[in-house]
N, C-alpha and C. Protein backbone atom coordinates (compact mmCIF):
# COMPACT_ATOMS: atom_id res chain seq x y z
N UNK A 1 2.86 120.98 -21.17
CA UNK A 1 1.52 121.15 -20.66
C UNK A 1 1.52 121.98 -19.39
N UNK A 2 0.13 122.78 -19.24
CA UNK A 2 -0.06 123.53 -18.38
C UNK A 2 -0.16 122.78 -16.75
N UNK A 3 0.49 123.31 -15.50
CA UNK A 3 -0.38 122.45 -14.49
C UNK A 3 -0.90 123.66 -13.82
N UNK A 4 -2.16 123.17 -13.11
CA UNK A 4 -3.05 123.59 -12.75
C UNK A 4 -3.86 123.36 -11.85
N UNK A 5 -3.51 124.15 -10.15
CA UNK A 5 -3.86 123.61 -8.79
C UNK A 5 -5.22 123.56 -9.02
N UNK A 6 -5.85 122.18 -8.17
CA UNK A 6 -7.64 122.33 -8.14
C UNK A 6 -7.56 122.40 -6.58
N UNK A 7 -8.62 123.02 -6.30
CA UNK A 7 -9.24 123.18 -5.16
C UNK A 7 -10.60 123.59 -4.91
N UNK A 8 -10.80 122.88 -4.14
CA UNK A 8 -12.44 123.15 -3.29
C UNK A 8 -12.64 122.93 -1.96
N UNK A 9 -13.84 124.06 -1.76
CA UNK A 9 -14.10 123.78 -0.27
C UNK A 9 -14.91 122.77 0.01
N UNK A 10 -15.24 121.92 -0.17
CA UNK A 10 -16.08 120.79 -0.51
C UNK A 10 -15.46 119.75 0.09
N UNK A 11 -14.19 119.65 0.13
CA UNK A 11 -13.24 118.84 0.46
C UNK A 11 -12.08 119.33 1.77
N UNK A 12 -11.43 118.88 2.27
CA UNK A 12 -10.41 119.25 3.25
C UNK A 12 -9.52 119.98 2.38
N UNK A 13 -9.08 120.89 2.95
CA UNK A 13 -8.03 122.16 2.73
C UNK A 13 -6.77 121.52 2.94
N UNK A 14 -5.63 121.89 2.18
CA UNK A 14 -4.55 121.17 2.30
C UNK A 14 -4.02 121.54 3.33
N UNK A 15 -2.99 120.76 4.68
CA UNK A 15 -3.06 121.29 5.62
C UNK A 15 -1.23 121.78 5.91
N UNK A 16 -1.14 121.25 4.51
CA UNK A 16 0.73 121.47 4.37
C UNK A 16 1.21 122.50 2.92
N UNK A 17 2.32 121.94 2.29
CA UNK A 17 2.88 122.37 1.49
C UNK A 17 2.65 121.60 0.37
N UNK A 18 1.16 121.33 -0.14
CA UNK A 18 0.76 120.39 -0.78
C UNK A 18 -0.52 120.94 -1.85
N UNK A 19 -1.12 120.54 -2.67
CA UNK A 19 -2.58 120.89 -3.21
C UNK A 19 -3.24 119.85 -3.13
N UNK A 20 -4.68 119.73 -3.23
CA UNK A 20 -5.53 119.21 -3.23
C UNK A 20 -5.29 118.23 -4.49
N UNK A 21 -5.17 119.17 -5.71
CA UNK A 21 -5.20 118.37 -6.99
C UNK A 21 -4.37 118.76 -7.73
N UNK A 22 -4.13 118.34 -8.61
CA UNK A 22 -2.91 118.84 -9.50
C UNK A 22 -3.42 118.64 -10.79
N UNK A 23 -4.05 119.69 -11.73
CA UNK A 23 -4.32 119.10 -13.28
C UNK A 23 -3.52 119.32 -14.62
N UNK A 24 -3.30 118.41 -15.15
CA UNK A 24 -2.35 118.00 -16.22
C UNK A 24 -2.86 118.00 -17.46
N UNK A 25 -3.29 118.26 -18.31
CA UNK A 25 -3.67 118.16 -19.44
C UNK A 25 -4.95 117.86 -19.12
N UNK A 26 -5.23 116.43 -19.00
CA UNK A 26 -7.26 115.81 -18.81
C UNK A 26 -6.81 115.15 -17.81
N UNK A 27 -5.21 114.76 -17.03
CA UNK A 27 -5.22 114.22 -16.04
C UNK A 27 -5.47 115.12 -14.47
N UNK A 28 -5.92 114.24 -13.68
CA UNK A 28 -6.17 114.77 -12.19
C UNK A 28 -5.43 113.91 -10.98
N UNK A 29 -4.22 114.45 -10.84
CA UNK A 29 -3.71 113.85 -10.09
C UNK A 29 -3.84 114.34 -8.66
N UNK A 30 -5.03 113.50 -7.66
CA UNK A 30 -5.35 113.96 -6.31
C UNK A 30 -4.39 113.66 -4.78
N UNK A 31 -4.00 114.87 -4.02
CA UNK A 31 -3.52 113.98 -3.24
C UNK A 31 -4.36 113.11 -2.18
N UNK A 32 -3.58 112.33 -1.43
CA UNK A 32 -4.42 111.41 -0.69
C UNK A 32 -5.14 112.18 0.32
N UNK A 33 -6.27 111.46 0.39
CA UNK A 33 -7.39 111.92 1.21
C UNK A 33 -7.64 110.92 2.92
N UNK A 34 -7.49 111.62 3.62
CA UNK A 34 -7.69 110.61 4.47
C UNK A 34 -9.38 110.96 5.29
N UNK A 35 -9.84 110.57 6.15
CA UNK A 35 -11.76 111.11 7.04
C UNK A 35 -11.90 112.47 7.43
N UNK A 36 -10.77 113.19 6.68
CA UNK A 36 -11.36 114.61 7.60
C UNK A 36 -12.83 115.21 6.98
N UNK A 37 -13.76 115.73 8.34
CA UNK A 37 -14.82 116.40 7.45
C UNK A 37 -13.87 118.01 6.83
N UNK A 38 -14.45 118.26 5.89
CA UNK A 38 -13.99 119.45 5.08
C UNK A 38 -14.51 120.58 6.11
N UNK A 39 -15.77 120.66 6.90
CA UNK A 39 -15.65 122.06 7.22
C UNK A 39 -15.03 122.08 8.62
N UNK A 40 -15.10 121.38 9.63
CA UNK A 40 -14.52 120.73 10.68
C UNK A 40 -12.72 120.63 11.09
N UNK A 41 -12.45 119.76 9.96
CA UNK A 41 -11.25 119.34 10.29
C UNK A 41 -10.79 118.20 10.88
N UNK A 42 -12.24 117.78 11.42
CA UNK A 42 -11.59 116.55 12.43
C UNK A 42 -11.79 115.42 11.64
N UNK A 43 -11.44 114.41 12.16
CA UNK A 43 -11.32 112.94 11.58
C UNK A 43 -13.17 112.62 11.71
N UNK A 44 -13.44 111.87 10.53
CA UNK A 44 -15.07 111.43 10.93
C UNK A 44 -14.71 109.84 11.00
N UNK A 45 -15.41 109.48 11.78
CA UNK A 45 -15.30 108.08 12.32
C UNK A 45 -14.28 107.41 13.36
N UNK A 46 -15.09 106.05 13.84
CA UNK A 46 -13.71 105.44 14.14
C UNK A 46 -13.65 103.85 13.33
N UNK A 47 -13.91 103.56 12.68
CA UNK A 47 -14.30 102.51 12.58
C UNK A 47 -13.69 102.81 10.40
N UNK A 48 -13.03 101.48 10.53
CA UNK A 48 -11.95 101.56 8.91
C UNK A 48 -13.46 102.13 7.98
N UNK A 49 -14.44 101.74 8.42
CA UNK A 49 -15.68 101.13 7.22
C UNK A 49 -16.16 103.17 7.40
N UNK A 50 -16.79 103.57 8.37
CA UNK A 50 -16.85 105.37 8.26
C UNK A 50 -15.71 105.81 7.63
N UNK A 51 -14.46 105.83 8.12
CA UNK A 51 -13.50 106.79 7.66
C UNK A 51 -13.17 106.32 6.22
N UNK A 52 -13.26 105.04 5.79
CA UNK A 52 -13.70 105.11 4.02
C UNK A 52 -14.41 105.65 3.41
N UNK A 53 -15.64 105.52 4.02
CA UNK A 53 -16.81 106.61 3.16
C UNK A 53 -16.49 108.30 3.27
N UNK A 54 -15.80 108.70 4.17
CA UNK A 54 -15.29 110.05 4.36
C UNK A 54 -13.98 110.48 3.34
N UNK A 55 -13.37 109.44 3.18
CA UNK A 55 -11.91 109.74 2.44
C UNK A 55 -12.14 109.68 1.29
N UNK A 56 -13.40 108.53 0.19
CA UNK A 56 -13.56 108.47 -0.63
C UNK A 56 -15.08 109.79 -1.03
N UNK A 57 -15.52 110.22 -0.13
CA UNK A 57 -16.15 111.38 -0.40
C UNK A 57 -15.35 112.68 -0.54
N UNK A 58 -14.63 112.58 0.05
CA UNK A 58 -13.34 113.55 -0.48
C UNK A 58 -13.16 114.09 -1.49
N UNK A 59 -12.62 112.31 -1.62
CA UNK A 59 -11.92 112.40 -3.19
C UNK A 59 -12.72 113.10 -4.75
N UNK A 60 -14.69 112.54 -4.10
CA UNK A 60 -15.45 112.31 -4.58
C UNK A 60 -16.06 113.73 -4.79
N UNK A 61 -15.78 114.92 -3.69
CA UNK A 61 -15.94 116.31 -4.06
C UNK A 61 -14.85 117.37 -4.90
N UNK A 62 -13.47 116.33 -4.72
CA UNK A 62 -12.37 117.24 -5.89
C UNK A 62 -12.43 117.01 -7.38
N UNK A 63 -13.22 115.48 -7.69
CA UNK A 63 -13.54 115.43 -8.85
C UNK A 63 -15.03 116.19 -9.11
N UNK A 64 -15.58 115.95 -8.29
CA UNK A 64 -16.93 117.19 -8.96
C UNK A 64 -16.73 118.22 -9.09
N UNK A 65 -15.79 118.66 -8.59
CA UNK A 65 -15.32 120.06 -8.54
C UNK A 65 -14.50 120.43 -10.10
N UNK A 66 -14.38 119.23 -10.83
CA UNK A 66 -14.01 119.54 -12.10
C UNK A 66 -14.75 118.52 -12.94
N UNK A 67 -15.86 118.60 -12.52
CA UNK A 67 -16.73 117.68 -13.05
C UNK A 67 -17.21 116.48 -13.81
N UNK A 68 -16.56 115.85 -12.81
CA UNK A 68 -15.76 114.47 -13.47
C UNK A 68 -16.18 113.56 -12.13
N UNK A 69 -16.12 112.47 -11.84
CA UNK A 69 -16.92 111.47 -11.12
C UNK A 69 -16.36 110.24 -10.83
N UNK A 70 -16.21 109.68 -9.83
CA UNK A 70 -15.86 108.29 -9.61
C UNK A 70 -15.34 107.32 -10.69
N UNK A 71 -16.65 107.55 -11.44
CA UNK A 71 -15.70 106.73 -12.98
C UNK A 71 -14.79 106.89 -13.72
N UNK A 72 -13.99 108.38 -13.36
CA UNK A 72 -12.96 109.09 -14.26
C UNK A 72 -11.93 108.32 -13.30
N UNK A 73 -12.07 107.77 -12.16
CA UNK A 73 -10.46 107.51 -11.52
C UNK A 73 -10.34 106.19 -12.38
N UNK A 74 -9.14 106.08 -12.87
CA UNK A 74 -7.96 105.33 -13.32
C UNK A 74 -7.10 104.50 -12.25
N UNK A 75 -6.69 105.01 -11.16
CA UNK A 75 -5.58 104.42 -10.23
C UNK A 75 -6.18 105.01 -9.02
N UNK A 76 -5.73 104.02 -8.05
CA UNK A 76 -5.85 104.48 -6.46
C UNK A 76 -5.05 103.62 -5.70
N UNK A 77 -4.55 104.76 -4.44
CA UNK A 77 -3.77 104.03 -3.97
C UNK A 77 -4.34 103.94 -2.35
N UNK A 78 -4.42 103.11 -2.00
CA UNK A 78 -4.94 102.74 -0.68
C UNK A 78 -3.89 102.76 0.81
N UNK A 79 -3.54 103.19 1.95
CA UNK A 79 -2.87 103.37 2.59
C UNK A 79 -3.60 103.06 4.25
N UNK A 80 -3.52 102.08 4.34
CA UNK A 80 -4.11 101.66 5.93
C UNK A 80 -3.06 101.18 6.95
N UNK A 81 -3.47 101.23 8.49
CA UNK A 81 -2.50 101.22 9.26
C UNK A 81 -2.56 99.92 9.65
N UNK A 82 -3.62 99.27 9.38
CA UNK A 82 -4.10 97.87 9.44
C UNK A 82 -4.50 96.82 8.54
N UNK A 83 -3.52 96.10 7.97
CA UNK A 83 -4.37 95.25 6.47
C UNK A 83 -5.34 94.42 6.64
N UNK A 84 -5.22 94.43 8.16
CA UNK A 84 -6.39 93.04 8.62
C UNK A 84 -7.69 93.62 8.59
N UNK A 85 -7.82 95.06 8.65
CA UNK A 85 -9.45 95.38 8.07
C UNK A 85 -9.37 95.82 7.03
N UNK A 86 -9.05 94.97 6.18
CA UNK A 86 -8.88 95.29 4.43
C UNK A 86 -10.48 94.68 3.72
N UNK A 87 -10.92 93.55 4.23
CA UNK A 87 -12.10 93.31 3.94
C UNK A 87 -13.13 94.12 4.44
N UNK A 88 -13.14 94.76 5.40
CA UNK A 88 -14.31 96.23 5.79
C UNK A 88 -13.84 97.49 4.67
N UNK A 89 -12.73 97.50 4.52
CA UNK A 89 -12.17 98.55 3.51
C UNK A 89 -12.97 98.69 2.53
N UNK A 90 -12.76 97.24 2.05
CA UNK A 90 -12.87 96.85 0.61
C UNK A 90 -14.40 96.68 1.00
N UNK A 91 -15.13 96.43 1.34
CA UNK A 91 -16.65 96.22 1.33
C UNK A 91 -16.99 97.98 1.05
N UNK A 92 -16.68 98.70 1.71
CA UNK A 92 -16.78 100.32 1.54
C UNK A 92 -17.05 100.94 0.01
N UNK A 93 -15.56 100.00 -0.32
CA UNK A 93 -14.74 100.65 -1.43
C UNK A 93 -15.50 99.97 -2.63
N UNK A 94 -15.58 98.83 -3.03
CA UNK A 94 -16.56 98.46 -4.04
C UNK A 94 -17.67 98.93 -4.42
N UNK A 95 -18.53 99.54 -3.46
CA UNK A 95 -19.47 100.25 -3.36
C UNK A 95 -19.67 101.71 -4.23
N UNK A 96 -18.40 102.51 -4.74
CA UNK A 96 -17.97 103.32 -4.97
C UNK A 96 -17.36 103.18 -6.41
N UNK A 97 -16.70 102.10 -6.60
CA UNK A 97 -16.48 101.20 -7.42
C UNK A 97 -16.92 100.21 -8.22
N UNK A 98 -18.01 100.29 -8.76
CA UNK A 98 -18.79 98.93 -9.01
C UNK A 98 -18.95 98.44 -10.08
N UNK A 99 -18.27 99.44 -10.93
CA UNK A 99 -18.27 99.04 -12.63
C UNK A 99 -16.61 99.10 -12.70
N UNK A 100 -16.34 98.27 -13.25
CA UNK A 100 -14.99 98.70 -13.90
C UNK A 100 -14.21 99.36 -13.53
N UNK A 101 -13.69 99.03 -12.11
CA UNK A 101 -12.88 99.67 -10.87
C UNK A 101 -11.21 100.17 -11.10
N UNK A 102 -10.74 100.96 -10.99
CA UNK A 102 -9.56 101.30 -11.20
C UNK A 102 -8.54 100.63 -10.72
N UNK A 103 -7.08 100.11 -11.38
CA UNK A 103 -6.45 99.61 -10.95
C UNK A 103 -5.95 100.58 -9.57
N UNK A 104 -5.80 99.27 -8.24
CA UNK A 104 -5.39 99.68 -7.04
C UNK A 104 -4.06 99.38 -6.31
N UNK A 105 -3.87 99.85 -5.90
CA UNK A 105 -2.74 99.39 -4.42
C UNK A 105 -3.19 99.49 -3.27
N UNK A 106 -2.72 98.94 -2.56
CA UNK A 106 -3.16 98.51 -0.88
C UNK A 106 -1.84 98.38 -0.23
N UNK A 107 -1.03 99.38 1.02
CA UNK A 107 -0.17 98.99 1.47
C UNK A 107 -0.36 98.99 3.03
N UNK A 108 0.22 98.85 3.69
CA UNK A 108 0.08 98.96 5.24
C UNK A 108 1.55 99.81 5.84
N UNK A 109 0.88 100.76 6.59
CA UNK A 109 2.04 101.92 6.72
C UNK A 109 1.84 101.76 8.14
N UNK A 110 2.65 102.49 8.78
CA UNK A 110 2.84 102.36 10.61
C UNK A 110 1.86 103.66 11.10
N UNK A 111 1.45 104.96 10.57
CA UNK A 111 0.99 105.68 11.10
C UNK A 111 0.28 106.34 10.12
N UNK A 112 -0.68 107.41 9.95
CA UNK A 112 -0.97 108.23 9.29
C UNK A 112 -1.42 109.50 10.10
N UNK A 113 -1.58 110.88 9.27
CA UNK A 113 -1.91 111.79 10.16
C UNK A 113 -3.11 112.30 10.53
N UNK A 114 -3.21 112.57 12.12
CA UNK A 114 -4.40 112.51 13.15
C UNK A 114 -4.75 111.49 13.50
N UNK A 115 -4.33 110.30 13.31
CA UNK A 115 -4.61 109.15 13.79
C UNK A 115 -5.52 108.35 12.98
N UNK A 116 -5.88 108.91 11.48
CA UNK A 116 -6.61 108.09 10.85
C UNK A 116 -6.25 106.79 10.28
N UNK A 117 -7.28 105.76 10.25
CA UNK A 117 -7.23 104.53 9.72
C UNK A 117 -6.21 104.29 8.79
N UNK A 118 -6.72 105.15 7.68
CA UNK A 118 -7.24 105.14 6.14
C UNK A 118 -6.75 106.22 5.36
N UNK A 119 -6.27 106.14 4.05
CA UNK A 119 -5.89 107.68 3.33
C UNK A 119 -6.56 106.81 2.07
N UNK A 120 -6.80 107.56 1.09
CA UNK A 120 -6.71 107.13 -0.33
C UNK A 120 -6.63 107.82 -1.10
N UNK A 121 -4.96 108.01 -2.75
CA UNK A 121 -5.07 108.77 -3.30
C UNK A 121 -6.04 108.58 -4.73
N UNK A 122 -6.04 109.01 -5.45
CA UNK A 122 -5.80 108.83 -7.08
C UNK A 122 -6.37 109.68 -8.39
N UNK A 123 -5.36 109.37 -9.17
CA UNK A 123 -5.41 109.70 -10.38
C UNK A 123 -7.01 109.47 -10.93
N UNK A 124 -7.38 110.53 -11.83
CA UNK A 124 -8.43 110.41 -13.03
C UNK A 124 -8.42 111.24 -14.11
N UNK A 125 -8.94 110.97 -15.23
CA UNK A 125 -8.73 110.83 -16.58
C UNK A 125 -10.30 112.08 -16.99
N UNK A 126 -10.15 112.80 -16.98
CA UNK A 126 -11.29 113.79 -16.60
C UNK A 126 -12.21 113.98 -18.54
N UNK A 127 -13.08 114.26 -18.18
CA UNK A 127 -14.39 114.09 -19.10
C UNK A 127 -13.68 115.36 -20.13
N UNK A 128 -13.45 114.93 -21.42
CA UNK A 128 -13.55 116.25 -22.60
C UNK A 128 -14.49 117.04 -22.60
């Protein structure tokens, strides 16, 4: 199978040696997104509950960008520097999620980059 970088400006620009998305056949494998605004650069928020709605809008403009939607994610992986605001997380994140939510992970890492909270990657299963 073919792979096939996705990108949009819609979303944060990769800021390494990385792509935005990676497409696989009907799969979309995204990398993690953490609050940056896309035209900016900077982190939006301070608070776990903003920089969720920023990371998962992210995510939420690389799948429109192949026109496919919240409901196409399959897997996500969650990456916070703090598990103890996992319930503000998760209040965010359900929201986004509300039918038939993709299997997740949740880990707690020591740092992430720019100082954000929050990253989140994942996979989706994109519309024929």
């Amino acid at each position: 199978m073919k792979k096939e970088v996705v990108s949009t400006s819609n979303a944060p620009a990769a800021v390494g040696p990385y792509s935005q998305a990676i497409k696989v056949g009907q799969f979309l494998f995204m990398s993690g997104q953490i609050p940056l605004d896309p035209k900016t650069g900077e982190i939006v928020g301070t608070t776990p509950e903003e920089q969720t709605v920023q990371a998962l809008d992210n995510i939420k403009a690389v799948l429109e960008s192949q026109n496919a939607s919240m409901k196409d994610i399959v897997k996500t992986t969650v990456f916070m520097v703090d598990l103890n605001k996992f319930a503000q997380v998760n209040e965010v994140y359900q929201k986004y999620f509300n039918e038939a939510p993709p299997s997740r992970s949740c880990v707690e890492i020591s740092a992430l980059p720019k100082g954000a909270l929050i990253e989140v990657e994942a996979i989706a299963v994109l519309p024929e």
